[in-house]
Protein backbone atom coordinates (compact mmCIF):
# COMPACT_ATOMS: atom_id res chain seq x y z
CA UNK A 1 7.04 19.40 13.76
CA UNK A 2 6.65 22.58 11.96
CA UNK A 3 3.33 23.31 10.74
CA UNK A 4 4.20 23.17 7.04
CA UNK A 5 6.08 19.63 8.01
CA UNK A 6 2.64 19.33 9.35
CA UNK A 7 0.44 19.89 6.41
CA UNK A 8 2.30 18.14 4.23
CA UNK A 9 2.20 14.88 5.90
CA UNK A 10 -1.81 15.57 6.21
CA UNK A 11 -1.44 16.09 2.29
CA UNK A 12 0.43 13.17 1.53
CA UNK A 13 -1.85 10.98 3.98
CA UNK A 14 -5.02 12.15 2.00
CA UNK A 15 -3.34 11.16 -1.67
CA UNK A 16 -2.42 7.42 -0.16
CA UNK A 17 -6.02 7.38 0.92
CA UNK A 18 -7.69 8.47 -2.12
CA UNK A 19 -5.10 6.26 -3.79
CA UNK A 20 -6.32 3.40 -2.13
CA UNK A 21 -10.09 3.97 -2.36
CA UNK A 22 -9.74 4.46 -6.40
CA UNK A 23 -7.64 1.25 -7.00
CA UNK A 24 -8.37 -1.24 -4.34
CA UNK A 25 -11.15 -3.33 -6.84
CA UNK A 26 -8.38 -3.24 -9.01
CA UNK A 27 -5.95 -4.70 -7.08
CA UNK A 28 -8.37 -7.25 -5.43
CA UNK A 29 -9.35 -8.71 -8.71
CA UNK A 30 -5.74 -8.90 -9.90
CA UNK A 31 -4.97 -10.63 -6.91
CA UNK A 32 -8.44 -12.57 -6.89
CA UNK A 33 -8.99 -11.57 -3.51
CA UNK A 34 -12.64 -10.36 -1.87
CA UNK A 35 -12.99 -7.16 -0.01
CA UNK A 36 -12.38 -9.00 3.49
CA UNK A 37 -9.60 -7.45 5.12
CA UNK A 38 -6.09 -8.18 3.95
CA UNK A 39 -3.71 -10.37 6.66
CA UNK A 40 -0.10 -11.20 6.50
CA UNK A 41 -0.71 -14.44 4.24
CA UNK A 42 -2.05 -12.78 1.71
CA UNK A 43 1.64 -10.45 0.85
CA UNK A 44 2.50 -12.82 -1.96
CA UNK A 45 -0.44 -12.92 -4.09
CA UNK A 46 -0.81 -8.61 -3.21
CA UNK A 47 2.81 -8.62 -4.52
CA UNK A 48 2.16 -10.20 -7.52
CA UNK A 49 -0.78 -8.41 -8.22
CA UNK A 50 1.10 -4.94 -7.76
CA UNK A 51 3.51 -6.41 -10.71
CA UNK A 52 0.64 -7.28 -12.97
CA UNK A 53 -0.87 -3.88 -12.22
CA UNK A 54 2.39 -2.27 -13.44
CA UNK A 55 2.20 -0.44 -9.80
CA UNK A 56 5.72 1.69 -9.48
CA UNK A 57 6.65 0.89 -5.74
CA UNK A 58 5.80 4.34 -4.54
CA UNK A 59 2.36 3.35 -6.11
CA UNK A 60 2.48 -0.10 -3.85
CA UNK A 61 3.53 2.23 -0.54
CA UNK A 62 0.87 4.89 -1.47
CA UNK A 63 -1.90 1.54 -1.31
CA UNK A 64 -1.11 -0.06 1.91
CA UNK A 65 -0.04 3.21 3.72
CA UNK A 66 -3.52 4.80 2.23
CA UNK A 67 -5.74 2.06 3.50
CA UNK A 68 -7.82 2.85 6.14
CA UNK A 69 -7.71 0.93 9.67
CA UNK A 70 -9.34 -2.68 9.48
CA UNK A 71 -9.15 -2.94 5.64
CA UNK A 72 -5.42 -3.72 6.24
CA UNK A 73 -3.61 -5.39 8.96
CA UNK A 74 -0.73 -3.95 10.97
CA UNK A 75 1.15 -6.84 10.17
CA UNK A 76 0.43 -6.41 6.53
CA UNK A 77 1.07 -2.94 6.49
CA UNK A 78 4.79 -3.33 7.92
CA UNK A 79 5.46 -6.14 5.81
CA UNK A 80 4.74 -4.29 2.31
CA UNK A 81 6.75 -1.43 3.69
CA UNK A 82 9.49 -3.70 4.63
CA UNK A 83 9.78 -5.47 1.55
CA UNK A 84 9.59 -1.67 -0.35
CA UNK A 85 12.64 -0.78 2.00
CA UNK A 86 14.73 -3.82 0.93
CA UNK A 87 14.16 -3.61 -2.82
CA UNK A 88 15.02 -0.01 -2.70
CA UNK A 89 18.16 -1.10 -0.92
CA UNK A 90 18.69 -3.85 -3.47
CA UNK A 91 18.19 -1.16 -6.22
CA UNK A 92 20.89 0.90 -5.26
C-alpha cells in the first residue's frame, strides 16, 4: 500500500471514529438502547434508529466502522456492513 493509500485510510478511520463518539447518545436513545455493547440482536432496532435519525448510509457505515473495539461486536459490525452492501446493490 502506498503511503498516501496509507494516510488516507488512517484519515478516513479517524472521521468514522470521531463520527461515532459525537453521535452514539444519539443513536442509543433513538434506538432506546444503554451504552452496553451492541450484539447481533440488536441490528433491527439500530436500523430503525439510523432511519429515524435521517442517517444517509455512508453515515450508518461511518458509525459501526468508527466504533471502537468492545463497544461493537464483530458480528454486528459485518452485519451493518452487509446489509449497507445489499441495499446499495438493490439501489442500483
Amino acid at each position: 500500500m502506498s503511503r498516501d493509500a496509507a494516510s488516507a485510510d488512517e484519515d478516513r478511520t479517524a472521521l468514522n471514529q470521531q463520527f461515532y463518539r459525537e453521535y452514539k447518545d444519539d443513536l442509543l436513545y433513538a434506538a432506546g438502547l444503554d451504552s452496553r455493547p451492541l450484539e447481533v440482536e440488536d441490528q433491527t432496532l439500530i436500523e430503525l434508529a439510523f432511519l429515524a435519525l435521517g442517517w444517509t448510509r455512508q453515515q450508518q457505515l461511518m458509525f459501526a466502522d468508527g466504533a471502537p473495539v468492545g463497544a461493537i461486536s464483530h458480528k454486528l459490525r459485518r452485519a451493518l456492513r452487509k446489509s449497507h452492501h445489499r441495499s446499495a446493490r438493490e439501489a442500483a
